[in-house]
PDB file of N, CA and C in Angstrom:
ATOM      1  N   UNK A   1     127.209-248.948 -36.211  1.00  0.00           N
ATOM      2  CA  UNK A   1     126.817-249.537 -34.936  1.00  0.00           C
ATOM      3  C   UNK A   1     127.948-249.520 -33.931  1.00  0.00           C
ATOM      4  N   UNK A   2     129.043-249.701 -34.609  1.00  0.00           N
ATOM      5  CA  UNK A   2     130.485-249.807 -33.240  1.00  0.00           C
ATOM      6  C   UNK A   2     130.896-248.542 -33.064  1.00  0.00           C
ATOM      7  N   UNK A   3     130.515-247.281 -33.746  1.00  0.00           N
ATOM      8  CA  UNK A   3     130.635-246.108 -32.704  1.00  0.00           C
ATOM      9  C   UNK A   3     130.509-245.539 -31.878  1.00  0.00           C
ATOM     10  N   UNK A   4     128.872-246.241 -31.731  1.00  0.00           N
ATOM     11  CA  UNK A   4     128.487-245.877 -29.947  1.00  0.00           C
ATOM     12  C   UNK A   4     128.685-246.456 -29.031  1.00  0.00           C
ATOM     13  N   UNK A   5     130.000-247.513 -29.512  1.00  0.00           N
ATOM     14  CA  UNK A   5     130.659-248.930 -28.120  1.00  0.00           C
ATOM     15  C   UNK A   5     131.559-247.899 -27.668  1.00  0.00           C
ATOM     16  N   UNK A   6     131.742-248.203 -26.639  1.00  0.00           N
ATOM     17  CA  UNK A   6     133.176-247.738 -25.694  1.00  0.00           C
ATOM     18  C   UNK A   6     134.348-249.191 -25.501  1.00  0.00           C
ATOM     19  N   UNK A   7     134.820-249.202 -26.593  1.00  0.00           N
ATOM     20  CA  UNK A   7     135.530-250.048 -26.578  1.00  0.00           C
ATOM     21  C   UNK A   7     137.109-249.699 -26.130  1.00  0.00           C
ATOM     22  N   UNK A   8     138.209-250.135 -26.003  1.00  0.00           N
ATOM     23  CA  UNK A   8     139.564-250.153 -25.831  1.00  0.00           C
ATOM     24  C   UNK A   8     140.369-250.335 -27.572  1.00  0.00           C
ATOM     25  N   UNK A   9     141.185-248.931 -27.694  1.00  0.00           N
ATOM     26  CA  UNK A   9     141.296-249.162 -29.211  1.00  0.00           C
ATOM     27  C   UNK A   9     141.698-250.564 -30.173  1.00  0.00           C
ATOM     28  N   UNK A  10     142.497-251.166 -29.230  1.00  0.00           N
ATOM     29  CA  UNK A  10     143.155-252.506 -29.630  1.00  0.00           C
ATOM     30  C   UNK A  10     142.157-253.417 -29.967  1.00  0.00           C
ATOM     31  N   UNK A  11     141.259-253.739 -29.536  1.00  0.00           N
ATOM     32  CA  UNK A  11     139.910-254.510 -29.612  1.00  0.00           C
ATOM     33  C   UNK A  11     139.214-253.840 -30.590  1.00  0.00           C
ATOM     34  N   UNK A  12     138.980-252.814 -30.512  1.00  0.00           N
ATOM     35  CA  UNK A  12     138.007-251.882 -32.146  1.00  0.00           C
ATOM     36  C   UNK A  12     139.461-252.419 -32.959  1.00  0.00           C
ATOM     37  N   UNK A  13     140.448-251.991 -33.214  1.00  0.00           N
ATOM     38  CA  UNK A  13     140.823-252.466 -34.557  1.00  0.00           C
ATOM     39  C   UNK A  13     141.174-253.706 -34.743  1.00  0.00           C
ATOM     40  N   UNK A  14     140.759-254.833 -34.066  1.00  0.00           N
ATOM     41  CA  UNK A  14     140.921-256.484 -33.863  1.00  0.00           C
ATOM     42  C   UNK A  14     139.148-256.501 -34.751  1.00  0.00           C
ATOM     43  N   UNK A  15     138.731-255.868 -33.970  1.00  0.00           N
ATOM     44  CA  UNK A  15     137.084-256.053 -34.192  1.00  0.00           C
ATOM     45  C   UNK A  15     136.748-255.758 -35.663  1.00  0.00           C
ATOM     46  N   UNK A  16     137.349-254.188 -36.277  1.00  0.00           N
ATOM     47  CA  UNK A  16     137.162-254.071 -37.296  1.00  0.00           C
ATOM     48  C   UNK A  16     137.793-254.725 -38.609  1.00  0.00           C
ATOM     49  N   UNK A  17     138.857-255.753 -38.258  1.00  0.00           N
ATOM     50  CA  UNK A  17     139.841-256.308 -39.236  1.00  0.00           C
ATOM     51  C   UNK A  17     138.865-257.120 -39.199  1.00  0.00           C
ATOM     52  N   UNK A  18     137.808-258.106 -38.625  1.00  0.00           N
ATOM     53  CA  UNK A  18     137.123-259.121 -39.048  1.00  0.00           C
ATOM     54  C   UNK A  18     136.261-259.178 -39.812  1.00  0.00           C
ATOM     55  N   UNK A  19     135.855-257.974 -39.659  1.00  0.00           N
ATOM     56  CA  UNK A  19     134.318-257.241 -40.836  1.00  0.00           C
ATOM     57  C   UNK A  19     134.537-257.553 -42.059  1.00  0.00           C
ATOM     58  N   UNK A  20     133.720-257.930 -42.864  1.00  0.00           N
ATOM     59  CA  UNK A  20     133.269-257.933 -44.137  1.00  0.00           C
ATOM     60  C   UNK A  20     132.735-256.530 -44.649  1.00  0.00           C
ATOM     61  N   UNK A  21     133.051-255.994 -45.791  1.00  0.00           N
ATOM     62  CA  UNK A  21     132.129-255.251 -46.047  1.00  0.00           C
ATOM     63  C   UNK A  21     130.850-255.435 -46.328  1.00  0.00           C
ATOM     64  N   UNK A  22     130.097-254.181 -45.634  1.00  0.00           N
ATOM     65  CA  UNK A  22     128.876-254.481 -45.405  1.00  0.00           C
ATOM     66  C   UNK A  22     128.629-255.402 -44.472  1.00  0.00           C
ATOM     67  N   UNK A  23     128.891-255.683 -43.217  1.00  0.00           N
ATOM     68  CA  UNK A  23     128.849-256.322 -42.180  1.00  0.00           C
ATOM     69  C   UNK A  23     128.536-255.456 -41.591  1.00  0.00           C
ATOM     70  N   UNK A  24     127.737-255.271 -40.409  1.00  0.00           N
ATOM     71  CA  UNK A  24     127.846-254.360 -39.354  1.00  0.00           C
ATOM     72  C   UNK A  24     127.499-254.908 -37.506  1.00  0.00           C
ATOM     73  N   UNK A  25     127.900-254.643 -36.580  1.00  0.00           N
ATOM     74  CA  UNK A  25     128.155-255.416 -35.190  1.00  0.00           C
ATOM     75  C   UNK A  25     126.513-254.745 -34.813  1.00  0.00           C
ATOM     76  N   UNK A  26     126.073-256.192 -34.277  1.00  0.00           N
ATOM     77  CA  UNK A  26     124.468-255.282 -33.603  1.00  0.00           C
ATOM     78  C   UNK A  26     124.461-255.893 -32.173  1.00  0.00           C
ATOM     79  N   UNK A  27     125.853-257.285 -31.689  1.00  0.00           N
ATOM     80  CA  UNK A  27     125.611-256.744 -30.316  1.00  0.00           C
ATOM     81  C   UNK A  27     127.406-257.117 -29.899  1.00  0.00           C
ATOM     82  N   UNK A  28     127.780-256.165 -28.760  1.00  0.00           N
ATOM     83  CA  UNK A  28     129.035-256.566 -28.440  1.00  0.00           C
ATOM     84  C   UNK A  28     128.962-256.792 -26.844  1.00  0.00           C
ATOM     85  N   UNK A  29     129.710-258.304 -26.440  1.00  0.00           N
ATOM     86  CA  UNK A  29     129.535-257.899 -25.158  1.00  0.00           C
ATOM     87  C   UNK A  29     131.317-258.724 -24.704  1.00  0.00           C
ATOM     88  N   UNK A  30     132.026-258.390 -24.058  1.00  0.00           N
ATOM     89  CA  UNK A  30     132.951-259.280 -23.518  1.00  0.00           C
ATOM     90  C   UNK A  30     132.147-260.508 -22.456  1.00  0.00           C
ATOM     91  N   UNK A  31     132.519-261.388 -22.156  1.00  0.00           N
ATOM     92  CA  UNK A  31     132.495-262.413 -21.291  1.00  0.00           C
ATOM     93  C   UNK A  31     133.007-262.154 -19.563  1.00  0.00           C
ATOM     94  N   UNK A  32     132.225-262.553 -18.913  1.00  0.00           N
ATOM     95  CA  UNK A  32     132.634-262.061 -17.455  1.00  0.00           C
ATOM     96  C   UNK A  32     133.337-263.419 -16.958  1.00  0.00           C
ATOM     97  N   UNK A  33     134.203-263.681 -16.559  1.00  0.00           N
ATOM     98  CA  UNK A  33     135.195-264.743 -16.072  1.00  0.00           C
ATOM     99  C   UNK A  33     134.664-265.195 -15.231  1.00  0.00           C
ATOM    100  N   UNK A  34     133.999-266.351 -15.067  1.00  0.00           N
ATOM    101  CA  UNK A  34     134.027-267.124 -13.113  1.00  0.00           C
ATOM    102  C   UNK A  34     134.787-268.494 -13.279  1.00  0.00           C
ATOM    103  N   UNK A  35     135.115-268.515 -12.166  1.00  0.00           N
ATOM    104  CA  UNK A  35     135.754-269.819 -11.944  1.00  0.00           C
ATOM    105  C   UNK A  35     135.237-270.717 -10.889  1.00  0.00           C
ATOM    106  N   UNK A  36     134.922-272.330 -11.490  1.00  0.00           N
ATOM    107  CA  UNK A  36     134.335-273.139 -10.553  1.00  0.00           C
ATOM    108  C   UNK A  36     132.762-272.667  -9.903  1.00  0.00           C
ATOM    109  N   UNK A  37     132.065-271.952 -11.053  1.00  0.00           N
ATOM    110  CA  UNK A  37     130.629-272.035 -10.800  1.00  0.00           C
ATOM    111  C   UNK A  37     130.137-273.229 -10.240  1.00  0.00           C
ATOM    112  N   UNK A  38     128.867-273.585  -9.204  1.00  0.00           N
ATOM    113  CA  UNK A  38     128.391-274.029  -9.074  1.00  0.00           C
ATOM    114  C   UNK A  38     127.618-275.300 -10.394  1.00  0.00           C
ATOM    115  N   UNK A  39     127.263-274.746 -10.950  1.00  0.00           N
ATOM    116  CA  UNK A  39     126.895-275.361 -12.030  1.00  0.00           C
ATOM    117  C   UNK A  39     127.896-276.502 -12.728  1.00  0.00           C
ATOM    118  N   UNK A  40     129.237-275.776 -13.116  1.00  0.00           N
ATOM    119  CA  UNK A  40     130.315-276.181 -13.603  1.00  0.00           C
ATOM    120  C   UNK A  40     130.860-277.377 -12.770  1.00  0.00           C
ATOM    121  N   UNK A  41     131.033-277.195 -11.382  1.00  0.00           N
ATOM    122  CA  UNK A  41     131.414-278.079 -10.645  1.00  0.00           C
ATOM    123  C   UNK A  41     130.696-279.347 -10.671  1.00  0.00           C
ATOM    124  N   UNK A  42     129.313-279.032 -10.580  1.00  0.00           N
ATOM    125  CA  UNK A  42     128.228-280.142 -10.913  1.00  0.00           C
ATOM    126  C   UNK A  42     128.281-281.216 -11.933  1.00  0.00           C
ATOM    127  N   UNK A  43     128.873-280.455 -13.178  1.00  0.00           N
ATOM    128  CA  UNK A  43     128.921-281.174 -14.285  1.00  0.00           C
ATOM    129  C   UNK A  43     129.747-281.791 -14.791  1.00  0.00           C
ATOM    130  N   UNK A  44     131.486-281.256 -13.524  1.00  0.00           N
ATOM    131  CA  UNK A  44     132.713-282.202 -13.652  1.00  0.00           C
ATOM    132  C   UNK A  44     132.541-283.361 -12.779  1.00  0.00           C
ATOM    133  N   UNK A  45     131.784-282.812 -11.500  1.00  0.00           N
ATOM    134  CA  UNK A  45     132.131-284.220 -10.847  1.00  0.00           C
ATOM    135  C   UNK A  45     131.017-285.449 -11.397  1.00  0.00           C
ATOM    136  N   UNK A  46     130.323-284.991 -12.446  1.00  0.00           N
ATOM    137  CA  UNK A  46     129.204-286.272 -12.819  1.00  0.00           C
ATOM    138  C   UNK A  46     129.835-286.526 -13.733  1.00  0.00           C
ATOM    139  N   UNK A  47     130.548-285.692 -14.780  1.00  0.00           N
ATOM    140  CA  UNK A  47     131.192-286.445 -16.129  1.00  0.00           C
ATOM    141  C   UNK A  47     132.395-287.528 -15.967  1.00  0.00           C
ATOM    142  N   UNK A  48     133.116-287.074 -14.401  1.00  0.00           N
ATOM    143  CA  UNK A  48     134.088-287.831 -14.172  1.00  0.00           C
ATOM    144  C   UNK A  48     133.570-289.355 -13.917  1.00  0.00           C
ATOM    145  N   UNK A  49     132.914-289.665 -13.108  1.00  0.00           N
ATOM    146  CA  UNK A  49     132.577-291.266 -13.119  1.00  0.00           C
ATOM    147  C   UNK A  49     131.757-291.399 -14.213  1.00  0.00           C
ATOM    148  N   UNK A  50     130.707-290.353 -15.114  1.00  0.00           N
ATOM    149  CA  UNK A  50     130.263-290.976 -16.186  1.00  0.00           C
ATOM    150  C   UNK A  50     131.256-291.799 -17.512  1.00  0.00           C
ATOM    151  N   UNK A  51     132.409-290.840 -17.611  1.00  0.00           N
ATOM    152  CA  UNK A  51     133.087-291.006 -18.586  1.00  0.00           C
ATOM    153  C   UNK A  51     134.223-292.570 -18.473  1.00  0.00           C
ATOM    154  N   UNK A  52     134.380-292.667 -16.940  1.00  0.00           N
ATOM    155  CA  UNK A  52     135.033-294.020 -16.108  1.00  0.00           C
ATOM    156  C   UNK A  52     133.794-295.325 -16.709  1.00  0.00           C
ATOM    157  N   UNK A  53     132.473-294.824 -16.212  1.00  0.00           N
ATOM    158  CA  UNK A  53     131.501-295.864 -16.870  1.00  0.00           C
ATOM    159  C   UNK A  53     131.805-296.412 -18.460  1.00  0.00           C
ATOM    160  N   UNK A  54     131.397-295.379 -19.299  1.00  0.00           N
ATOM    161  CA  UNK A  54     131.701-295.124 -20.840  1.00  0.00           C
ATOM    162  C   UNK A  54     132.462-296.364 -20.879  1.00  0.00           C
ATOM    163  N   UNK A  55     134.010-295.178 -20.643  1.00  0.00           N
ATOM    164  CA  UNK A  55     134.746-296.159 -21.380  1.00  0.00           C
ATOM    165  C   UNK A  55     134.929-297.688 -21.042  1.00  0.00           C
ATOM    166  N   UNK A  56     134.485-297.973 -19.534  1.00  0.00           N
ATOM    167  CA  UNK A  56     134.475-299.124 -19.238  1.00  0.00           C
ATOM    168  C   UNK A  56     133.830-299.977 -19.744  1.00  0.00           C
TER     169      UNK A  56
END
């Protein structure tokens, strides 16, 4: 299955040291970086006074 990735060699042999035999990869994807999503922001500024509540 990881032959038809286009991977960067350093990562295929990171990737393949984890394998078990008889393991085989059926999906690979890296992670795309964002910073301060919308979403994310949402959920710091509510945890911050939630967590002030909490512990109070």
């Amino acid at each position: 299955m990881l032959s038809d990735l286009h991977l960067p060699p350093k990562l295929r042999r990171q990737v393949d040291s984890e394998l078990q035999p008889g393991e085989a990869i059926r999906w690979i994807q890296q992670p795309i970086p964002k910073f301060f999503t919308p979403s994310s922001t949402i959920a710091v500024l509510f945890a911050i006074p939630w967590t002030s509540f909490a512990l109070f």
